[in-house]
N, C-alpha and C. Protein backbone atom coordinates (compact mmCIF):
# COMPACT_ATOMS: atom_id res chain seq x y z
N UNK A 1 83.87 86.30 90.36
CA UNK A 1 84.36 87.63 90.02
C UNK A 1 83.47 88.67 90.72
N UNK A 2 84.35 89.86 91.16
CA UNK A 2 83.52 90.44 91.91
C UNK A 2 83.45 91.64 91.28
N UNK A 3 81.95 92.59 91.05
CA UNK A 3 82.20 93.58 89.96
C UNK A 3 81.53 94.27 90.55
N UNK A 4 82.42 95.92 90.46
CA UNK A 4 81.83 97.40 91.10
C UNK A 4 81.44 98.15 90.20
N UNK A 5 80.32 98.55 90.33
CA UNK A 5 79.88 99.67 89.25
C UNK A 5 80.39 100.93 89.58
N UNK A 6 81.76 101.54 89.19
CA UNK A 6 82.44 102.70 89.70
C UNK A 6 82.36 103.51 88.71
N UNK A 7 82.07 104.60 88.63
CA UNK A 7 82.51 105.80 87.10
C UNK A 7 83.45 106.30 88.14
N UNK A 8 84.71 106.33 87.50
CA UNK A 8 85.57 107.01 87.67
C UNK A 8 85.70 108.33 87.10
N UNK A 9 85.21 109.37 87.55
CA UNK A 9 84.96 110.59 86.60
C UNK A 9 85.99 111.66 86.00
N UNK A 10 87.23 111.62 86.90
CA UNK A 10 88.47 111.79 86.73
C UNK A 10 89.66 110.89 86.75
N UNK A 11 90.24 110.98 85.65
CA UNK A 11 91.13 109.58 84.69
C UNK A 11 92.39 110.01 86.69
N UNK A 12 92.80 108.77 86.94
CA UNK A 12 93.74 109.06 87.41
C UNK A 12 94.91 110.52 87.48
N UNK A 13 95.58 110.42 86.30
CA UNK A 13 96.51 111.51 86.21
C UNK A 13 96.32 113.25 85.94
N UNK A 14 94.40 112.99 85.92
CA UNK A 14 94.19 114.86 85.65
C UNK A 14 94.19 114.71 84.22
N UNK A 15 93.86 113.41 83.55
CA UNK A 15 94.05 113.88 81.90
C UNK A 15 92.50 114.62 81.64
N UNK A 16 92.55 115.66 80.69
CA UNK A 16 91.12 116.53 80.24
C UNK A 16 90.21 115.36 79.37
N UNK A 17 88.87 115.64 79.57
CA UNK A 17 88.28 114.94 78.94
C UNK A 17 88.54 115.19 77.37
N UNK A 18 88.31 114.27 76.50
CA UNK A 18 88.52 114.50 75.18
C UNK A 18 87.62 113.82 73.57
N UNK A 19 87.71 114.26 72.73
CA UNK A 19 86.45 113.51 71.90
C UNK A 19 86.37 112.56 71.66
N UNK A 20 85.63 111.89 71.71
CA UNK A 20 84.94 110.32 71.70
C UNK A 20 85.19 109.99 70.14
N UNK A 21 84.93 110.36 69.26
CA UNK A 21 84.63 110.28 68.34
C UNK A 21 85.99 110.42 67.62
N UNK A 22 86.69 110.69 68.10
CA UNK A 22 88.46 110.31 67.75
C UNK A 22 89.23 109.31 68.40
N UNK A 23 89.96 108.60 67.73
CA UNK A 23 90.31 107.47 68.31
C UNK A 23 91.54 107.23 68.48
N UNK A 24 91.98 107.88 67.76
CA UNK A 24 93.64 108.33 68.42
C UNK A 24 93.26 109.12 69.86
N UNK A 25 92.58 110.05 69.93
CA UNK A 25 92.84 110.76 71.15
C UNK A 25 91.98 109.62 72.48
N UNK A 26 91.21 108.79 72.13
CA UNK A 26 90.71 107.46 72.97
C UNK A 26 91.59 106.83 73.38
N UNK A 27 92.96 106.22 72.48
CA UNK A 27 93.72 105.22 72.62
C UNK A 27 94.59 106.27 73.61
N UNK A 28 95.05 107.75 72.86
CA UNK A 28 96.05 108.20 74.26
C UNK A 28 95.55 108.57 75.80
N UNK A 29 94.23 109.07 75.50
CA UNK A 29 93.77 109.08 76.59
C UNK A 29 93.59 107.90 78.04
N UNK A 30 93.31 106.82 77.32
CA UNK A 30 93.24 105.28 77.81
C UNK A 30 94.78 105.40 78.60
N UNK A 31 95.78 105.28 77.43
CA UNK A 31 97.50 105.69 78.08
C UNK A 31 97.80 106.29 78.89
N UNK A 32 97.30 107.97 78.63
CA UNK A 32 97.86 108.81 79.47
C UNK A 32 97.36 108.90 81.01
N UNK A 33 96.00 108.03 81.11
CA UNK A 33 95.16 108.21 81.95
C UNK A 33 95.81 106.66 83.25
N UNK A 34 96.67 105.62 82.31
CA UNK A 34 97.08 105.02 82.79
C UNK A 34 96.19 103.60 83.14
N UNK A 35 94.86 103.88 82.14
CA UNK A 35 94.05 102.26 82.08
C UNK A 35 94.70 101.57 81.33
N UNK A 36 95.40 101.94 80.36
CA UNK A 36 96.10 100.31 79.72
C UNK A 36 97.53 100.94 80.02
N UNK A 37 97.95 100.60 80.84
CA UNK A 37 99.97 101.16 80.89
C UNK A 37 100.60 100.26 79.40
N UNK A 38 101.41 101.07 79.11
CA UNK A 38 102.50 100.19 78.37
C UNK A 38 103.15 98.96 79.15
N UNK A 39 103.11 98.06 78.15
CA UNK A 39 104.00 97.14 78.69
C UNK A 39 103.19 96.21 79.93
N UNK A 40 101.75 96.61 80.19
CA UNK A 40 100.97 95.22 81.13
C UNK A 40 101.44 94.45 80.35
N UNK A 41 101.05 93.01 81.46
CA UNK A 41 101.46 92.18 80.93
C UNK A 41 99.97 91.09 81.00
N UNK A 42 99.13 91.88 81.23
CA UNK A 42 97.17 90.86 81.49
C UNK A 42 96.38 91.87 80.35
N UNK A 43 95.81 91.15 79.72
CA UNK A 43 94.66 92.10 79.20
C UNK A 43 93.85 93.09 80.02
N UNK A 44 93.45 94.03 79.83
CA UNK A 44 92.37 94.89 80.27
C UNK A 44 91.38 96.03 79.65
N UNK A 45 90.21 95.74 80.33
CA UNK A 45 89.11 96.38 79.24
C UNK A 45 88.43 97.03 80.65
N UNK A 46 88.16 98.37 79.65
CA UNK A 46 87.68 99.64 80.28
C UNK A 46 86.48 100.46 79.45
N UNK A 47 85.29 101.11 79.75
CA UNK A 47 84.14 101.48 79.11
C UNK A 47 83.87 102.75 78.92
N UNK A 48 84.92 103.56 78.16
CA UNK A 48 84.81 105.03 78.28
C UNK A 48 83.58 105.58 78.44
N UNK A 49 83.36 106.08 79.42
CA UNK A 49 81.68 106.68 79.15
C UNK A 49 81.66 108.31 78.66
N UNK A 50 80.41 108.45 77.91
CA UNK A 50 80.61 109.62 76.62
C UNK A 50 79.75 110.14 77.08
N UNK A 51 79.22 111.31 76.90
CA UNK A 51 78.88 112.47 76.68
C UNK A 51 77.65 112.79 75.89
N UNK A 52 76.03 113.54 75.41
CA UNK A 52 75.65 113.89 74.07
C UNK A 52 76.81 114.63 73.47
N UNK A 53 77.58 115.59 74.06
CA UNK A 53 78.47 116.16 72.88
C UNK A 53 79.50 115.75 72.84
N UNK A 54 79.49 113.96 73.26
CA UNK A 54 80.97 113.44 72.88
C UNK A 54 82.04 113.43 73.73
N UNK A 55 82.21 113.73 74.61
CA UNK A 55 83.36 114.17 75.16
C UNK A 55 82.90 112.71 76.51
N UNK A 56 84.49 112.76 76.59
CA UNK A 56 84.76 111.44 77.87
C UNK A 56 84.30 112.14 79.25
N UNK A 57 82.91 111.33 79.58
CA UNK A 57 83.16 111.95 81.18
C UNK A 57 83.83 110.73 82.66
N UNK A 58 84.12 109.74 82.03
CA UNK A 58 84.66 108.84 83.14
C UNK A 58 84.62 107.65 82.35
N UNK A 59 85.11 106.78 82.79
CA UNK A 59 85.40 105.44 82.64
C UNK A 59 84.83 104.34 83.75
N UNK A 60 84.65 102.93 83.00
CA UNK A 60 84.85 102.00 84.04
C UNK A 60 85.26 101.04 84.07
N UNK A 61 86.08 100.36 85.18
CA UNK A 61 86.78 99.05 84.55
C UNK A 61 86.01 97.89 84.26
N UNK A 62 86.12 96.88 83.28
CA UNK A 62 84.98 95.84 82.75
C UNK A 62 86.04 94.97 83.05
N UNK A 63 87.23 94.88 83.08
CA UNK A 63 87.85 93.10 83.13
C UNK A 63 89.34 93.00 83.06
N UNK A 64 89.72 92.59 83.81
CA UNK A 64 91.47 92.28 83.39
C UNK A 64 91.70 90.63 83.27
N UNK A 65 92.25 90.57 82.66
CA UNK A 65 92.09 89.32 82.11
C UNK A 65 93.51 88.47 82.23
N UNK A 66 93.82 87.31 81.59
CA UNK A 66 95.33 87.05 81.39
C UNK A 66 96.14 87.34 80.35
N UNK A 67 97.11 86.82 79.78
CA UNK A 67 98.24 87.28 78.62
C UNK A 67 97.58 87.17 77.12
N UNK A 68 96.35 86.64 77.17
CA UNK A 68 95.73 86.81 75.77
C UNK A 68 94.66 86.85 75.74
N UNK A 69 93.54 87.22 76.84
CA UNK A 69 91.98 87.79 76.95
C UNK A 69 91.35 88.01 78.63
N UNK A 70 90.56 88.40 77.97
CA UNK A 70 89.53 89.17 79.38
C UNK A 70 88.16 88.98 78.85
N UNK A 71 87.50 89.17 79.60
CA UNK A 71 85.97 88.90 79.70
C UNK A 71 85.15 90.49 79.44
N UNK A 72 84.95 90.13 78.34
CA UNK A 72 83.84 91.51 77.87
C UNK A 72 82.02 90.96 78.29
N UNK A 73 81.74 91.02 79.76
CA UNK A 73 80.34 90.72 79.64
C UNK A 73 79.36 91.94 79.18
N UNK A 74 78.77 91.62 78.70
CA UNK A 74 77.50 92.65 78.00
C UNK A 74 76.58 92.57 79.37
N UNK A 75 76.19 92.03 80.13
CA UNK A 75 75.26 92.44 81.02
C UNK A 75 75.59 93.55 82.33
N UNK A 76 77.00 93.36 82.41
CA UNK A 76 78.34 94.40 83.32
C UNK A 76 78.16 95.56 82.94
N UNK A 77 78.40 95.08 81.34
CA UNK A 77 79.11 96.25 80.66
C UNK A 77 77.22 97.34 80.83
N UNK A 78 76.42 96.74 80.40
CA UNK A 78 74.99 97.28 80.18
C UNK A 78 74.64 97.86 81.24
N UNK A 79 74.59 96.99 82.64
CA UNK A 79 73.86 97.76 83.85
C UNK A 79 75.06 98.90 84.44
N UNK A 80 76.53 98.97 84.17
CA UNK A 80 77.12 100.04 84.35
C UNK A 80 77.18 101.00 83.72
N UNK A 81 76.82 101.37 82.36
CA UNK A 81 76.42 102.44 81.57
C UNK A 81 75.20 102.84 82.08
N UNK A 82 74.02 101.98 82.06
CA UNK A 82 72.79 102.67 82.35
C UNK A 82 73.07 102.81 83.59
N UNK A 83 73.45 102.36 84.65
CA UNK A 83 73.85 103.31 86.20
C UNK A 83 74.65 104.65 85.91
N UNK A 84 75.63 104.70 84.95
CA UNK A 84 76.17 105.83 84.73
C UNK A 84 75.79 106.51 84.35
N UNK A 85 74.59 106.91 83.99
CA UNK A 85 73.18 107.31 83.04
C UNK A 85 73.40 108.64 82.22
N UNK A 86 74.04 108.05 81.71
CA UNK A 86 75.02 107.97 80.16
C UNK A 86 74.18 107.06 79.03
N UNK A 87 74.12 107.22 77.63
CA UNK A 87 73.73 106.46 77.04
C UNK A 87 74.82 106.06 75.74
N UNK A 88 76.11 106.44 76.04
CA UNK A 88 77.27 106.24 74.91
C UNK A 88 78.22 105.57 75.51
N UNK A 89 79.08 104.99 74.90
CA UNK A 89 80.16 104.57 75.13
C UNK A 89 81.37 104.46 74.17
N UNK A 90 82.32 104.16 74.60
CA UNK A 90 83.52 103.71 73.53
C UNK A 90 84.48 102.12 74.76
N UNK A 91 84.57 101.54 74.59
CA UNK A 91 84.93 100.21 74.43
C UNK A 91 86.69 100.15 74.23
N UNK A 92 87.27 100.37 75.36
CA UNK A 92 89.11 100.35 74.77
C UNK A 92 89.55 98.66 75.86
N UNK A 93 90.25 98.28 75.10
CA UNK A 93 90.84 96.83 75.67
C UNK A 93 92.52 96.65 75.37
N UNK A 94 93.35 96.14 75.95
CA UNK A 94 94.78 96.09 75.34
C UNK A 94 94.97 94.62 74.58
N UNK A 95 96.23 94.82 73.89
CA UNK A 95 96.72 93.41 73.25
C UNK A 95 97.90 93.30 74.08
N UNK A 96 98.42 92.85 75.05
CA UNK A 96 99.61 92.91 75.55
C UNK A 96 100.79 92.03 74.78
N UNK A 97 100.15 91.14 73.71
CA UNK A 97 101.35 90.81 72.64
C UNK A 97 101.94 92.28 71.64
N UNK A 98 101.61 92.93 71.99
CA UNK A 98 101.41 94.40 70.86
C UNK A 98 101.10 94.32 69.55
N UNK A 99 100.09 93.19 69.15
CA UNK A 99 99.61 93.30 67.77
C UNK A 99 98.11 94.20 68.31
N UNK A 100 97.64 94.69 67.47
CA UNK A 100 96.57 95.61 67.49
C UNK A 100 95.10 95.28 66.49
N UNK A 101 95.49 94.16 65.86
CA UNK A 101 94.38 93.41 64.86
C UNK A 101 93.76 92.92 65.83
N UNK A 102 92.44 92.81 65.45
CA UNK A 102 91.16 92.16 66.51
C UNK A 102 91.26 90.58 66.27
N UNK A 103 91.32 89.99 67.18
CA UNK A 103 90.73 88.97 66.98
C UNK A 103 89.42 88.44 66.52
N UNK A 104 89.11 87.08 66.39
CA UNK A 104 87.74 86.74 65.80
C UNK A 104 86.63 86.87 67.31
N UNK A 105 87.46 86.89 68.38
CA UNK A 105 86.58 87.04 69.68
C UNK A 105 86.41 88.27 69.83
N UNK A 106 87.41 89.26 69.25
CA UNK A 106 87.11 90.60 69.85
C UNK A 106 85.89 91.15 68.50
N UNK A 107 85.76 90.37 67.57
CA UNK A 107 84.99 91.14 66.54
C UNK A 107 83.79 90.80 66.98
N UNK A 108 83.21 89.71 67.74
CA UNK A 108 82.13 89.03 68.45
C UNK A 108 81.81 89.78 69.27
N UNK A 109 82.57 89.84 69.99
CA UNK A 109 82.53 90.60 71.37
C UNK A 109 81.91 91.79 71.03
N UNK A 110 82.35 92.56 70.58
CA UNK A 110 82.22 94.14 69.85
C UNK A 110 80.37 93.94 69.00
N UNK A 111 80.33 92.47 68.07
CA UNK A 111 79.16 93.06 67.33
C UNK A 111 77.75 92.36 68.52
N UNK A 112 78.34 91.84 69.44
CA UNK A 112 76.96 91.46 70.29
C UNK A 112 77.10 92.59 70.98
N UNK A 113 77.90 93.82 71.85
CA UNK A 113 77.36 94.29 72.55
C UNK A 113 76.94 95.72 72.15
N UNK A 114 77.52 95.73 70.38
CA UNK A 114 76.57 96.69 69.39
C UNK A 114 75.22 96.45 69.67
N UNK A 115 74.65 95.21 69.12
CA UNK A 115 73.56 94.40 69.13
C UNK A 115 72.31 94.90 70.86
N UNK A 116 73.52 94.56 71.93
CA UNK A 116 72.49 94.63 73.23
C UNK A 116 72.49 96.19 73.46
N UNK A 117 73.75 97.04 73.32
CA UNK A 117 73.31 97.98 73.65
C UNK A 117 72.24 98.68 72.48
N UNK A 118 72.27 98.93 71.59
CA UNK A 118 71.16 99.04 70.49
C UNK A 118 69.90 98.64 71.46
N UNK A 119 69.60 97.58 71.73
CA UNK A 119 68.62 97.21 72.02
C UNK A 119 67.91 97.65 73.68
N UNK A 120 69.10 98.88 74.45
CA UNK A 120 68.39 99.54 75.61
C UNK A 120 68.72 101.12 74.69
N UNK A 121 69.28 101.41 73.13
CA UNK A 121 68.54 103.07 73.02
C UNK A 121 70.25 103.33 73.40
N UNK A 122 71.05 102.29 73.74
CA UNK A 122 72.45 103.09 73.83
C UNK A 122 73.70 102.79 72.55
N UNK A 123 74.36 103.86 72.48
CA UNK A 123 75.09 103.75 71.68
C UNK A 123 76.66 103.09 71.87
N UNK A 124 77.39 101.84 71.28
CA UNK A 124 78.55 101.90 71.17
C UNK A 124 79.41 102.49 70.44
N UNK A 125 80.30 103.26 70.60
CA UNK A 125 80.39 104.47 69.34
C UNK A 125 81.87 103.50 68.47
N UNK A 126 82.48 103.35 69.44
CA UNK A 126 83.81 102.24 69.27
C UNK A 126 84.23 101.28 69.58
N UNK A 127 84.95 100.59 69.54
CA UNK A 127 85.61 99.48 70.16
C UNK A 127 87.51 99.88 69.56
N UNK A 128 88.46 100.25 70.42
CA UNK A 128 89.93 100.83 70.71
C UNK A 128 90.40 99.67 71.15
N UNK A 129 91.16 98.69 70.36
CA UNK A 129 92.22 97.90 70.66
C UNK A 129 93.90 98.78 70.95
N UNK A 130 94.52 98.74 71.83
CA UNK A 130 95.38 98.98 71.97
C UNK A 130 96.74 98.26 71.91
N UNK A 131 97.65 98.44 71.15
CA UNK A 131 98.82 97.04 71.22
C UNK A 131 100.10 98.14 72.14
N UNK A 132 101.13 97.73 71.37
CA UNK A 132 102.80 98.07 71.73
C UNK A 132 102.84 99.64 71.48
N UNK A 133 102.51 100.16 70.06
CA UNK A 133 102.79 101.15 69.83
C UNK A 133 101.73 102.10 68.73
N UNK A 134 100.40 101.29 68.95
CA UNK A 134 99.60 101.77 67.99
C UNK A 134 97.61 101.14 68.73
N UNK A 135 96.64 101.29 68.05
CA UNK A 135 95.83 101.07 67.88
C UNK A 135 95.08 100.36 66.58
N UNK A 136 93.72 99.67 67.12
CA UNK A 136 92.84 99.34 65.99
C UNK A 136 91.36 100.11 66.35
N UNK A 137 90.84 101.10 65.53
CA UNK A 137 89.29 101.26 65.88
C UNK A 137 88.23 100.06 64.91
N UNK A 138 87.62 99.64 65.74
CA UNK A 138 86.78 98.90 64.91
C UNK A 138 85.86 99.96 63.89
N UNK A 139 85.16 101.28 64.38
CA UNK A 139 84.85 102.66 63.52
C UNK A 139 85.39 102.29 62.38
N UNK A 140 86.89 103.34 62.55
CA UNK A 140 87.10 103.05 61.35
C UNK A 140 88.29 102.24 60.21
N UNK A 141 88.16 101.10 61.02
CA UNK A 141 88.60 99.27 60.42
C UNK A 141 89.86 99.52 60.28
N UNK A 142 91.05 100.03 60.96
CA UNK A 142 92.15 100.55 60.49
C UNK A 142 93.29 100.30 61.76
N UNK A 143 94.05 99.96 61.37
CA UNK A 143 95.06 100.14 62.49
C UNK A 143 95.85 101.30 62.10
N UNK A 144 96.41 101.74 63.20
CA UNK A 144 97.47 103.41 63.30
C UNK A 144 98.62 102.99 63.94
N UNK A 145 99.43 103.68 64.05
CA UNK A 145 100.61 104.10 64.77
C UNK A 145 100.36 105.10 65.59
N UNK A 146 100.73 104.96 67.18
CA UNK A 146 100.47 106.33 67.77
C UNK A 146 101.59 107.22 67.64
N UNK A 147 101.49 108.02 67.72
CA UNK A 147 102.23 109.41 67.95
C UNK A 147 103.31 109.43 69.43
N UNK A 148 104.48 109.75 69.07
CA UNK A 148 104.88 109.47 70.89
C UNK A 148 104.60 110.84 71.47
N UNK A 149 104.32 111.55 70.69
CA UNK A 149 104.27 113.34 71.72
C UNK A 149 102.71 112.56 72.80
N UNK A 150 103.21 112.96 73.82
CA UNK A 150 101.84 113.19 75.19
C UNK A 150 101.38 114.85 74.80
């Protein structure tokens, strides 16, 4: 696998940066920005990179995967945040079955790279599962329905 440490600092489509710390506006942003399209058909995981006052300043891609996972490495995910020298993140991945419940890998996934980033002083603020027509924040343990207004 071959991996670029890119911050993409502007989402594809011109979407405005927006608060981290909301996760509805994470999951549409992820959408509108066109990192998880509706309807892929491979997993894919992307590393919103945040802000001190929160706000998205770029992204990066961490993994596309096949029809039921992708590879969340923590050492990728680690030396591209601290290159982005950024110390936050938020964590969005798709379900391309459109269920939006975490798996027992994605709850792993999520509490080791709590765990490593903690341990360089950086913050994971979320982890944004995305399905068919809704989200899961691991924050706050809940699945939603999105909204169709853009």
């Amino acid at each position: 696998m071959q991996y670029e440490y890119i911050l993409q600092r502007k989402p594809k489509n011109n979407i405005a940066s927006v608060r981290a710390d909301n996760p509805e506006l994470i999951a549409r942003y992820a959408i509108d920005s066109n990192l998880i399209p509706p309807g892929e058909p491979k997993e894919k995981a992307y590393l919103i990179i945040v802000s001190k006052d929160l706000m998205t300043k770029g992204y990066i891609k961490i993994s596309e995967g096949g029809f039921d996972s992708t590879t969340i490495d923590e050492r990728f995910i680690m030396t591209s945040l601290l290159l982005s020298g950024h110390e936050r993140a938020v964590l969005v991945h798709s379900h391309p079955n459109g269920k939006c419940n975490p798996s027992l890998s994605d709850i792993r996934s999520t509490e080791d790279l709590h765990k490593a980033m903690k341990a360089f002083g950086c913050s994971l603020l979320d982890h944004v599962i995305i399905g068919e027509d809704g989200y899961y924040s691991f924050t706050n343990e809940v699945v939603k329905k999105l909204d169709n207004h853009a």
